[in-house]
PDB file of N, CA and C in Angstrom:
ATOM      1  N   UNK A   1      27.409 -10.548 -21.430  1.00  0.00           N
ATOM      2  CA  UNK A   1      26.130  -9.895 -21.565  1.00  0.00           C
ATOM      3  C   UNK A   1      26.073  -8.697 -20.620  1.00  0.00           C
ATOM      4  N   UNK A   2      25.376  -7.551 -21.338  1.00  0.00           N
ATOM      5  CA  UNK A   2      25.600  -6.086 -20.509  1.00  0.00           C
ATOM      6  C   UNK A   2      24.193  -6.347 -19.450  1.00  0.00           C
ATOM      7  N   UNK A   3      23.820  -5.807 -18.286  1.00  0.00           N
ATOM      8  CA  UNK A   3      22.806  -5.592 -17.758  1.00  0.00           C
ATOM      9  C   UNK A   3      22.810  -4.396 -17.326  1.00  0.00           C
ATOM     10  N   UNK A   4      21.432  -3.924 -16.766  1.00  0.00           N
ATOM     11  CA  UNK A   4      21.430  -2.663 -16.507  1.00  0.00           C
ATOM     12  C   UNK A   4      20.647  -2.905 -14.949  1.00  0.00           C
ATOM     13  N   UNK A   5      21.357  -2.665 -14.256  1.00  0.00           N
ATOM     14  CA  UNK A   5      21.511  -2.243 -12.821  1.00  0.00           C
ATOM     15  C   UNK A   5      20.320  -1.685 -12.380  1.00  0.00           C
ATOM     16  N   UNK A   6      19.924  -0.876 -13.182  1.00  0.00           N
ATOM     17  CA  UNK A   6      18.855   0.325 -12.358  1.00  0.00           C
ATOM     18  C   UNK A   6      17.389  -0.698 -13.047  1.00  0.00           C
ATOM     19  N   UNK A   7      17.361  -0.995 -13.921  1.00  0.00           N
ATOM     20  CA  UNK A   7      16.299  -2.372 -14.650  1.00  0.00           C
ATOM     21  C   UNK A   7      15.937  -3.815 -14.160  1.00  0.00           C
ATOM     22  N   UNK A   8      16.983  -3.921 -13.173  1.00  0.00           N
ATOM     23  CA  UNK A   8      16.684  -5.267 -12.806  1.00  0.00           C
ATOM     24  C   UNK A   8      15.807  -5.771 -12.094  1.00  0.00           C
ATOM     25  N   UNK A   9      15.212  -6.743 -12.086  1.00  0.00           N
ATOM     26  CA  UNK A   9      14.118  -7.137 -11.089  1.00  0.00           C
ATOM     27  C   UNK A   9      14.634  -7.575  -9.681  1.00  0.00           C
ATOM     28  N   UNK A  10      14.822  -7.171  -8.621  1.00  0.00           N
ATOM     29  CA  UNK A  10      15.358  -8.163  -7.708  1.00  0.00           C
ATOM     30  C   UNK A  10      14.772  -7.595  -6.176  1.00  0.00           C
ATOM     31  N   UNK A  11      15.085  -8.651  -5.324  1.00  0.00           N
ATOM     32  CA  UNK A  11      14.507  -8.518  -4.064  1.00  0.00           C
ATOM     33  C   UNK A  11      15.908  -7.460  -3.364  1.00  0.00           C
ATOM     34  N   UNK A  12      15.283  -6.363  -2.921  1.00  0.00           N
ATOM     35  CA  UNK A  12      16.164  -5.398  -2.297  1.00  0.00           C
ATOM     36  C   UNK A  12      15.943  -5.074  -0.600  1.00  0.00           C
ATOM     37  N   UNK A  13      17.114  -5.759   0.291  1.00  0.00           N
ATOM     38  CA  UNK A  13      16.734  -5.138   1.523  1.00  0.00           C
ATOM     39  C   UNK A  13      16.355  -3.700   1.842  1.00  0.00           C
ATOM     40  N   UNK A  14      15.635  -3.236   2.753  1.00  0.00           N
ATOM     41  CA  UNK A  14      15.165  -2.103   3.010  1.00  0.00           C
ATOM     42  C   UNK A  14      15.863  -1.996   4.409  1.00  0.00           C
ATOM     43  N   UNK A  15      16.599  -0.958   4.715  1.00  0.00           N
ATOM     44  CA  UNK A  15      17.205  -0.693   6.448  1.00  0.00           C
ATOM     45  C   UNK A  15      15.713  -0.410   7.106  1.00  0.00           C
ATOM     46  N   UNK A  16      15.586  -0.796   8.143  1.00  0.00           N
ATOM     47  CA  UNK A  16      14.062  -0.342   9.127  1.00  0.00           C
ATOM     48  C   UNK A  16      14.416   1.089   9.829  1.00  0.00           C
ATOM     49  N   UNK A  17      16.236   1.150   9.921  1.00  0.00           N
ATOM     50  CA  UNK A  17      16.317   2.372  11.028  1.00  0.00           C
ATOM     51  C   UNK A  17      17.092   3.356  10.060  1.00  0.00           C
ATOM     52  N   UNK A  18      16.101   4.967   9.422  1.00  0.00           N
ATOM     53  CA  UNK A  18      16.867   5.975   8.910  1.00  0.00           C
ATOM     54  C   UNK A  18      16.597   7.154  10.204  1.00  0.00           C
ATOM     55  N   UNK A  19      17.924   7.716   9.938  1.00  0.00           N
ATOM     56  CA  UNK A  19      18.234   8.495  10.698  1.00  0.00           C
ATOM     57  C   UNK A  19      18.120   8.500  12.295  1.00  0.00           C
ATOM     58  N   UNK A  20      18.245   7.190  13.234  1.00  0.00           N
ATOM     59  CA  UNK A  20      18.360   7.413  14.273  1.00  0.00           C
ATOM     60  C   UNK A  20      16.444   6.609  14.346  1.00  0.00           C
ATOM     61  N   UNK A  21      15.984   6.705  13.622  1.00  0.00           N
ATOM     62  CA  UNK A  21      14.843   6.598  13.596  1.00  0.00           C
ATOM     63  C   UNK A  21      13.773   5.154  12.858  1.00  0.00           C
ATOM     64  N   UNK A  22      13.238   4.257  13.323  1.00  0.00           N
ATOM     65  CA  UNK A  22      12.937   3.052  12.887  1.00  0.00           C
ATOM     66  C   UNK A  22      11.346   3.581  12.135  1.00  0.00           C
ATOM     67  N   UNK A  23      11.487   3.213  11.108  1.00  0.00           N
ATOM     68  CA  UNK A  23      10.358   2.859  10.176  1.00  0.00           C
ATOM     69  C   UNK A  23       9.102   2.334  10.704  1.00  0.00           C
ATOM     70  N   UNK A  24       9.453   1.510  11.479  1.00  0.00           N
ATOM     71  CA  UNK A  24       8.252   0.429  12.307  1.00  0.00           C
ATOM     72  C   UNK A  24       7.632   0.868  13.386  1.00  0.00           C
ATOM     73  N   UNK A  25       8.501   1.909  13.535  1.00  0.00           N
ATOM     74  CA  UNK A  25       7.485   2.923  15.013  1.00  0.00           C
ATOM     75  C   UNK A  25       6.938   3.683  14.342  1.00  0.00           C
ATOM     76  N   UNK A  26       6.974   4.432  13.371  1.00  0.00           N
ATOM     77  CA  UNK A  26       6.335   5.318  12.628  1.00  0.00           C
ATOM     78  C   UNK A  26       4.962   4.260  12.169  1.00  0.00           C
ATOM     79  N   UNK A  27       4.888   3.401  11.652  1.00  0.00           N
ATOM     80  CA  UNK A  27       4.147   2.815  10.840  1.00  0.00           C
ATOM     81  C   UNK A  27       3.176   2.387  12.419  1.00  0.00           C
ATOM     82  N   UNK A  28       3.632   1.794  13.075  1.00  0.00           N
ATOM     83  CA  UNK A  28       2.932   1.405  14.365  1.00  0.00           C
ATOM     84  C   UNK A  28       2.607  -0.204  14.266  1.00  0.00           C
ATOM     85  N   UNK A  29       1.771  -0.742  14.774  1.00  0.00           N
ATOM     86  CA  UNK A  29       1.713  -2.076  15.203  1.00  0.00           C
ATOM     87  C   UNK A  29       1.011  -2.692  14.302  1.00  0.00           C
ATOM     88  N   UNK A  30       0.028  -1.804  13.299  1.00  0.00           N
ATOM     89  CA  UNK A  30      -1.050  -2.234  12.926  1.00  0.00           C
ATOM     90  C   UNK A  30      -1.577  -1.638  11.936  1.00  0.00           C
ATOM     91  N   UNK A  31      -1.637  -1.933  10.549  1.00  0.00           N
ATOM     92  CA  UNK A  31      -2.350  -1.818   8.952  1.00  0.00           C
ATOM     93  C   UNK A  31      -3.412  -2.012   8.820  1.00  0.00           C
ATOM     94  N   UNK A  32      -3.658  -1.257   7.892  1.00  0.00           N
ATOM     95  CA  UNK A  32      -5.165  -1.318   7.377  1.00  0.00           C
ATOM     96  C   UNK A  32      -5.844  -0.255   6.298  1.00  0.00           C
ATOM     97  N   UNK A  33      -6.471  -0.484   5.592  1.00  0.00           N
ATOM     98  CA  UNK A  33      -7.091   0.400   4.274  1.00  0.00           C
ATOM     99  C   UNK A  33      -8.317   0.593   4.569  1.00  0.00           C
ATOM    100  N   UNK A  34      -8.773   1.788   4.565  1.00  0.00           N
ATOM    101  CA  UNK A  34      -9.683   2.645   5.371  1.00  0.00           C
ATOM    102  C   UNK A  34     -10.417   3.157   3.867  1.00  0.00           C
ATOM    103  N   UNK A  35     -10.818   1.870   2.951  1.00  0.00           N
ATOM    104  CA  UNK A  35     -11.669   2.639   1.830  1.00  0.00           C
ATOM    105  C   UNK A  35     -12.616   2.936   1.479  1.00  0.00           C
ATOM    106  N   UNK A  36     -13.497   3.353   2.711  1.00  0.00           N
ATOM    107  CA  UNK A  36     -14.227   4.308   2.731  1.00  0.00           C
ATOM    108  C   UNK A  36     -13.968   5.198   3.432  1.00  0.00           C
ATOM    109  N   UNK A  37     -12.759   5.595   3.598  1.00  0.00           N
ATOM    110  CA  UNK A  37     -12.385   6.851   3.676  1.00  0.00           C
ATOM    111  C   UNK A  37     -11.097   7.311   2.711  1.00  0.00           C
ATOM    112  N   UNK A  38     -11.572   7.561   1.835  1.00  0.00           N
ATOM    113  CA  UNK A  38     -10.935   8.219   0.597  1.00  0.00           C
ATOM    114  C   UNK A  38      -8.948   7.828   0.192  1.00  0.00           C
ATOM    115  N   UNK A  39      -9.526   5.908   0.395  1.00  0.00           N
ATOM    116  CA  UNK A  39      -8.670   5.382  -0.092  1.00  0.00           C
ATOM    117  C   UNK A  39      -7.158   5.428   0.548  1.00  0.00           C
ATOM    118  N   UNK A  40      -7.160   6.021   2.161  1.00  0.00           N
ATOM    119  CA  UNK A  40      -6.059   5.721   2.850  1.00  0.00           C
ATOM    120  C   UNK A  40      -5.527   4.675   3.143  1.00  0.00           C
ATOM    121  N   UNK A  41      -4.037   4.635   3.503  1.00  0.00           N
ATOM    122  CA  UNK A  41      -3.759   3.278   4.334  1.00  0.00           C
ATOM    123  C   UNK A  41      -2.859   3.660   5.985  1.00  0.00           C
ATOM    124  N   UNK A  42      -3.407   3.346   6.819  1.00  0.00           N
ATOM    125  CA  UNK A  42      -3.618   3.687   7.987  1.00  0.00           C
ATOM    126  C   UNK A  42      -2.410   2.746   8.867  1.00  0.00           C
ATOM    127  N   UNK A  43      -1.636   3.573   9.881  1.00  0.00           N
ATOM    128  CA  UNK A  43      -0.921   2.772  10.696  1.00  0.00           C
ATOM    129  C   UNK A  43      -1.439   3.020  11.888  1.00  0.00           C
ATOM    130  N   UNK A  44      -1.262   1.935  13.480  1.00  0.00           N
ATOM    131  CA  UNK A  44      -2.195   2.476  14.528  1.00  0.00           C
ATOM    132  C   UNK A  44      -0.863   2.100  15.532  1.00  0.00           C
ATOM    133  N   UNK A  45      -0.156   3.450  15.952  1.00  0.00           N
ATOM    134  CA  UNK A  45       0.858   2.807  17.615  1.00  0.00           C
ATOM    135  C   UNK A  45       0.146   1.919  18.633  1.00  0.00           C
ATOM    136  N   UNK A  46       1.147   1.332  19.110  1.00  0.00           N
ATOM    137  CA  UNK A  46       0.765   0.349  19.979  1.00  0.00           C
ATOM    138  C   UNK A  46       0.233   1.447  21.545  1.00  0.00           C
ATOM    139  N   UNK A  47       0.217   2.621  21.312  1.00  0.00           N
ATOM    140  CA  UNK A  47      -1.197   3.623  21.943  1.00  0.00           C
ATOM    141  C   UNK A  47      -2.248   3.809  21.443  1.00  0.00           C
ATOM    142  N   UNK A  48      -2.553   3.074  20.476  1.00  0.00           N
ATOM    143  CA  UNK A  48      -4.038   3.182  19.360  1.00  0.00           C
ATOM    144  C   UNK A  48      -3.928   4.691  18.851  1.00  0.00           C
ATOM    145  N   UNK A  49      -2.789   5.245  18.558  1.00  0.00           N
ATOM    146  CA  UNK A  49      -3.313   6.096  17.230  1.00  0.00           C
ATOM    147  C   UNK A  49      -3.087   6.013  16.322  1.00  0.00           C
ATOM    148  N   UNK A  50      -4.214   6.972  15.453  1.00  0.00           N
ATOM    149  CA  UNK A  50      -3.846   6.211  13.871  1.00  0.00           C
ATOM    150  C   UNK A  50      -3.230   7.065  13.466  1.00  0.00           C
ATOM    151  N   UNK A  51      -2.276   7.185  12.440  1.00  0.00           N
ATOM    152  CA  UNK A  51      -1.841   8.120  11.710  1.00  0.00           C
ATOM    153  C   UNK A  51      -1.525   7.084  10.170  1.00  0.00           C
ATOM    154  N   UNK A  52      -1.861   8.470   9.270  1.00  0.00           N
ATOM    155  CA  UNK A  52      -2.366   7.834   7.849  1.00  0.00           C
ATOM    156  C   UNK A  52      -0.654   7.581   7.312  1.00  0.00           C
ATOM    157  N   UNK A  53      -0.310   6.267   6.628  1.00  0.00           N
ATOM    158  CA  UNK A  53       0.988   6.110   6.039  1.00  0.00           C
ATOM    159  C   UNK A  53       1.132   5.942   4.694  1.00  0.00           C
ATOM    160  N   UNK A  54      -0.266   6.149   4.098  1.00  0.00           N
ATOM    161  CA  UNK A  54      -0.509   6.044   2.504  1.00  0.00           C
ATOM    162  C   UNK A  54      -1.783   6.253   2.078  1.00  0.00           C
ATOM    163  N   UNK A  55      -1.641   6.637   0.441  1.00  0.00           N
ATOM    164  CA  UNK A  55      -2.656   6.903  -0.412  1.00  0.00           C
ATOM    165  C   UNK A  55      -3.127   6.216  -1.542  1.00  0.00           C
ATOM    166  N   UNK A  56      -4.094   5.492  -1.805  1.00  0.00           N
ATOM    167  CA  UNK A  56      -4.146   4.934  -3.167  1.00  0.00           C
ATOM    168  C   UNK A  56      -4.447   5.704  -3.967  1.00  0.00           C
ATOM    169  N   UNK A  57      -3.520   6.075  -4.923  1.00  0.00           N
ATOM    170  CA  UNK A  57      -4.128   7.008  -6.124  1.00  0.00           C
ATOM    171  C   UNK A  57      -4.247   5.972  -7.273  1.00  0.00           C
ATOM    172  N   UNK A  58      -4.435   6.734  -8.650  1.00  0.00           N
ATOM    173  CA  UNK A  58      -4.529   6.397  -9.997  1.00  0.00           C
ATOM    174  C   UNK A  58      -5.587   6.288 -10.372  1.00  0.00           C
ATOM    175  N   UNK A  59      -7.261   6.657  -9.687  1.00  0.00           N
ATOM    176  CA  UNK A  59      -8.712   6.878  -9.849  1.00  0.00           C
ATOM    177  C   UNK A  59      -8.500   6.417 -11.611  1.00  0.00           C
ATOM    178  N   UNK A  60      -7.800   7.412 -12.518  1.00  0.00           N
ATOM    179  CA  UNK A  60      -7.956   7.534 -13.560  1.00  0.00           C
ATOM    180  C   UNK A  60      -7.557   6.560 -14.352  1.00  0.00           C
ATOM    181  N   UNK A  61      -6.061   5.861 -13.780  1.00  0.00           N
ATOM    182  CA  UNK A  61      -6.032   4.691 -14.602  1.00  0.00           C
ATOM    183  C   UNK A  61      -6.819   3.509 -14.360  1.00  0.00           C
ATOM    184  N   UNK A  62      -7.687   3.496 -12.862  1.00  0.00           N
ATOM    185  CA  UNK A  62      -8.291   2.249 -12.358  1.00  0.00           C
ATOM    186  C   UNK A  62      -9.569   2.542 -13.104  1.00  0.00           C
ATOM    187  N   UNK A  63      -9.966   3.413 -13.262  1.00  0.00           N
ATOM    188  CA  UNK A  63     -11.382   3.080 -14.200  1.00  0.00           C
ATOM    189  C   UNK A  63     -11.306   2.747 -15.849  1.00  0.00           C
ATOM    190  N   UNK A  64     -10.217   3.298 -15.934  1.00  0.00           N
ATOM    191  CA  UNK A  64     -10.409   2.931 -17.426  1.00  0.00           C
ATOM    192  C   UNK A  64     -10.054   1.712 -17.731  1.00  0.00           C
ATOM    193  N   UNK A  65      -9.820   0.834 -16.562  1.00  0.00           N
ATOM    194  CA  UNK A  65      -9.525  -1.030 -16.679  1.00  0.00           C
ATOM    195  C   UNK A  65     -11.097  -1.496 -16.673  1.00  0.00           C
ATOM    196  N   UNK A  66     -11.862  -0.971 -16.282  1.00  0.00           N
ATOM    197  CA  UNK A  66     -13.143  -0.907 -15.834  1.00  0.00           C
ATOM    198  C   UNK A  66     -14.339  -0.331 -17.084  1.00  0.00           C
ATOM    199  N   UNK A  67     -14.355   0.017 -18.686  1.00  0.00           N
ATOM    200  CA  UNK A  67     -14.554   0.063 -19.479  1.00  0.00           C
ATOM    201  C   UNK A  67     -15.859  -0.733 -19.762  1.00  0.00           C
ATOM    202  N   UNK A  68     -16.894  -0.591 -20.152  1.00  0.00           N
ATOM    203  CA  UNK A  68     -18.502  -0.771 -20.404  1.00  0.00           C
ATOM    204  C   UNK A  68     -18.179  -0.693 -22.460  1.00  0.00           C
ATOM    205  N   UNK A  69     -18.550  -2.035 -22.904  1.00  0.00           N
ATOM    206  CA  UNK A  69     -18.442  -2.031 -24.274  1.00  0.00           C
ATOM    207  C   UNK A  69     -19.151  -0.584 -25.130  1.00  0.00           C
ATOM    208  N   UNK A  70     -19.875   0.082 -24.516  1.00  0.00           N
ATOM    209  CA  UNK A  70     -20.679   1.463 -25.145  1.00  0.00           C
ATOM    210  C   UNK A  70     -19.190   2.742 -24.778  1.00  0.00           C
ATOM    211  N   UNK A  71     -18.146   2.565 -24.189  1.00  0.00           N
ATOM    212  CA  UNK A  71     -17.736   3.462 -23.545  1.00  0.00           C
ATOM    213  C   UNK A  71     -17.368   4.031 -21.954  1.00  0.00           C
ATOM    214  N   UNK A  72     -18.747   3.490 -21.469  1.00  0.00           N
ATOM    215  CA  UNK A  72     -18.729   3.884 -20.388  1.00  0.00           C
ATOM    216  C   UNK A  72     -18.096   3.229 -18.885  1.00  0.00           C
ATOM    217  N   UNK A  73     -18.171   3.441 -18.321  1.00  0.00           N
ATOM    218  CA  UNK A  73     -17.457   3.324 -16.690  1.00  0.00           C
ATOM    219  C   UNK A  73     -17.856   2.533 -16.062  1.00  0.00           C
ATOM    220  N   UNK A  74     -18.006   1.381 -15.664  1.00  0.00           N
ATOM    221  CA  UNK A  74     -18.539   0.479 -14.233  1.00  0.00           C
ATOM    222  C   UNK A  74     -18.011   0.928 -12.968  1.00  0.00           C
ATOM    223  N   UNK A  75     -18.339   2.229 -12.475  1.00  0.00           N
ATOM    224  CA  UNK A  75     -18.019   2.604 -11.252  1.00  0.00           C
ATOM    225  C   UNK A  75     -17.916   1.536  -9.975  1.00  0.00           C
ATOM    226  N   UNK A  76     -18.638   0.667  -9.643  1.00  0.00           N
ATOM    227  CA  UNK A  76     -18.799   0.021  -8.718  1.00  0.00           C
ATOM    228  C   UNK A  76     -17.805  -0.826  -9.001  1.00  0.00           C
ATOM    229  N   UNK A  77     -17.313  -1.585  -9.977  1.00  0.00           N
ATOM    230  CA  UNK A  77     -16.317  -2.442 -10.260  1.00  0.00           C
ATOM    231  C   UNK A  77     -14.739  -1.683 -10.414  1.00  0.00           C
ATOM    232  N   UNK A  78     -14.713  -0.495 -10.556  1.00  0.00           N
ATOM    233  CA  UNK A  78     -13.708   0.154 -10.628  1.00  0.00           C
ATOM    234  C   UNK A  78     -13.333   0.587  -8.709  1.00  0.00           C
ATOM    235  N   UNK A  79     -14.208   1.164  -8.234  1.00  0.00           N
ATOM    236  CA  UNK A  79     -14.565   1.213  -6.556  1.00  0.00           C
ATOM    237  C   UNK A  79     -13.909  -0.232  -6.081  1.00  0.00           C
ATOM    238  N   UNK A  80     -14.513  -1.126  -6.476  1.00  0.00           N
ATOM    239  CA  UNK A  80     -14.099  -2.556  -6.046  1.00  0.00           C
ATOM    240  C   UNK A  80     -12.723  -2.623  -6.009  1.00  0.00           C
ATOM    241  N   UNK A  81     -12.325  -2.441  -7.035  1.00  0.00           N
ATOM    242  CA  UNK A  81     -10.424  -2.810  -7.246  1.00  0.00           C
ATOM    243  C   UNK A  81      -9.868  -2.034  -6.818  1.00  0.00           C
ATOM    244  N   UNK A  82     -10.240  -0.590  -6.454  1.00  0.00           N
ATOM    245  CA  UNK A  82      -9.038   0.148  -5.682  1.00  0.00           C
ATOM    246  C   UNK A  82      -9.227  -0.221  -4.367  1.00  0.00           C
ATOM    247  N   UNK A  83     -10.340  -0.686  -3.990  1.00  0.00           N
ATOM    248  CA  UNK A  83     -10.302  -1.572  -2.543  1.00  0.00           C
ATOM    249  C   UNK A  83      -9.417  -2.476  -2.446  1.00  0.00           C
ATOM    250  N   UNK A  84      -9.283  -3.165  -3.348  1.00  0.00           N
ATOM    251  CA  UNK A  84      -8.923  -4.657  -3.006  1.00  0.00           C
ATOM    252  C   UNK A  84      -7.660  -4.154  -3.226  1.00  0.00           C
ATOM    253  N   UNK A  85      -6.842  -3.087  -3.930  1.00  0.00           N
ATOM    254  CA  UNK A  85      -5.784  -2.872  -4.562  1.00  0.00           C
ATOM    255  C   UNK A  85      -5.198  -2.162  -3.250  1.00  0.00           C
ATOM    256  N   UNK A  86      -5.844  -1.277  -2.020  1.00  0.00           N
ATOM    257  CA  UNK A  86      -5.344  -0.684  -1.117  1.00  0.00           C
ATOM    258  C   UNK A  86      -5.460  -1.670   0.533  1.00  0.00           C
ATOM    259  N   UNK A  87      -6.363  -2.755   0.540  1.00  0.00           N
ATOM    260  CA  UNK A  87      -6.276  -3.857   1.180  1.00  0.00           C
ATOM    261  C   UNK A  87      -4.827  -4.853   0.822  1.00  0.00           C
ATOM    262  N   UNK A  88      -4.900  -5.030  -0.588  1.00  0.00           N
ATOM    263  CA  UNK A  88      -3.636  -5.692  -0.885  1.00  0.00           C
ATOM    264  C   UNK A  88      -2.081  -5.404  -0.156  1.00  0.00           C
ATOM    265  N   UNK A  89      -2.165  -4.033  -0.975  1.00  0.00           N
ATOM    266  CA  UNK A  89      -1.006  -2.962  -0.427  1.00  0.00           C
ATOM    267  C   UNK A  89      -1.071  -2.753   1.432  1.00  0.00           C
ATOM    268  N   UNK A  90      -1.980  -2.512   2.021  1.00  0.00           N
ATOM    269  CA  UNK A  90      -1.995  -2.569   3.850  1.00  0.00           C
ATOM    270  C   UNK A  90      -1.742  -3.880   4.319  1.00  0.00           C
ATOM    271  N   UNK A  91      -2.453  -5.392   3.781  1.00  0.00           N
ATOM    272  CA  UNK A  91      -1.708  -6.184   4.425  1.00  0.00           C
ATOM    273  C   UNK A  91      -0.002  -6.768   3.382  1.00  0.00           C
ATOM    274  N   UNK A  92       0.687  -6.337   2.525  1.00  0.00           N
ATOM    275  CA  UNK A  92       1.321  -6.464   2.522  1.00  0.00           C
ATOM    276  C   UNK A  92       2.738  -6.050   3.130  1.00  0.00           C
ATOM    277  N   UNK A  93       2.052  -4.113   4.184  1.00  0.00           N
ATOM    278  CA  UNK A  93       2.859  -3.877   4.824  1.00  0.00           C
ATOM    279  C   UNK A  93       2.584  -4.437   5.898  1.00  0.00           C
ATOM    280  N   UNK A  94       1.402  -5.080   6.187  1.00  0.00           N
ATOM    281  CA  UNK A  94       0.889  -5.559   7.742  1.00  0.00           C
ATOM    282  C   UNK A  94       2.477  -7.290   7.776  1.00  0.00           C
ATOM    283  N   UNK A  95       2.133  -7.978   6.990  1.00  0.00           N
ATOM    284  CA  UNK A  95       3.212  -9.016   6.880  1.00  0.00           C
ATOM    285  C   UNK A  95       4.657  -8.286   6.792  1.00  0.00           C
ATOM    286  N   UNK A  96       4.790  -7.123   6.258  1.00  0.00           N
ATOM    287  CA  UNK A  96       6.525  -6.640   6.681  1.00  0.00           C
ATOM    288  C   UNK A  96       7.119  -6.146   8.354  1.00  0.00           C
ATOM    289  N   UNK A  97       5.832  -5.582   8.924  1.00  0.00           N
ATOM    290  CA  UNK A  97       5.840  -5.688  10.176  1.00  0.00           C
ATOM    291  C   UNK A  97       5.869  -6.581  10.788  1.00  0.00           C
ATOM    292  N   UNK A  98       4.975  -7.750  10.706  1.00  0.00           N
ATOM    293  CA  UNK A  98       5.292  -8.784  11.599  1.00  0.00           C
ATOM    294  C   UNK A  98       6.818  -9.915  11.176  1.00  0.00           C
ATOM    295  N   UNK A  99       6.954  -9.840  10.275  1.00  0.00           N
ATOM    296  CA  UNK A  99       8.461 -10.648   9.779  1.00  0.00           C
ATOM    297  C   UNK A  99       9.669  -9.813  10.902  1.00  0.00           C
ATOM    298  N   UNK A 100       9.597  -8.038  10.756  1.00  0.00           N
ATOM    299  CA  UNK A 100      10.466  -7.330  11.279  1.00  0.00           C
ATOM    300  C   UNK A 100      10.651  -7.856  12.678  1.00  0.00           C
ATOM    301  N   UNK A 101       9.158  -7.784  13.127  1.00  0.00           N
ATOM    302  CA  UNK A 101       9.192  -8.403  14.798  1.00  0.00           C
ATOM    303  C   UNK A 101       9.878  -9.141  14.781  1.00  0.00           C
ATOM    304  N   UNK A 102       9.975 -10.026  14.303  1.00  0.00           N
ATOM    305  CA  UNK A 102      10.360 -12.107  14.549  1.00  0.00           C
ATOM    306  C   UNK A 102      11.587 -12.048  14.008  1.00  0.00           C
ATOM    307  N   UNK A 103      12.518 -10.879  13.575  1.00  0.00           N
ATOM    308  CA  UNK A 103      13.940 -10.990  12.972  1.00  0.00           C
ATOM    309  C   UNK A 103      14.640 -10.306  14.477  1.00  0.00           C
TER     310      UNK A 103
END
């Protein structure tokens, strides 16, 4: 049976250190989704600053999951899920940081 390599589903290590340089200092100690502020996801050094390490986009495909039988938009329920969708995504890097620690 042929497979295709670039298709496959699988768990792929990620190196933490490119170029001389670790991933995990950049990102800092500490995650979080800042969505009320225009859907960032936020890293904070273990000096408390923040610097932003992501964006939730796709406004356009998240509302139209969000569909009102007349047509229209449930903004507040569409608002809702890119929350929960950029909370999801911050603590899932918040758990890759702390695993990194403990390896």
């Amino acid at each position: 049976m042929n497979t295709n390599k670039e298709t496959e589903t699988k768990t792929r290590t990620i190196q933490n250190v490119v170029h001389h340089v670790k991933i995990t200092d950049f990102i800092g100690n500490k995650v979080w989704f800042g969505g009320a502020v225009a859907g960032y996801i936020w890293g904070e050094s273990t000096y408390g600053v923040s610097q932003m390490i992501g964006e939730v986009r796709g406004w356009g495909a998240i509302q139209n999951l969000f569909k009102n039988k007349d047509g229209s938009i449930d903004f507040k329920k569409a608002e809702d899920f890119q929350d929960g969708l950029g909370a999801w995504i911050a603590d899932a890097i918040q758990q890759k940081l702390e695993k990194e620690r403990t390896q």
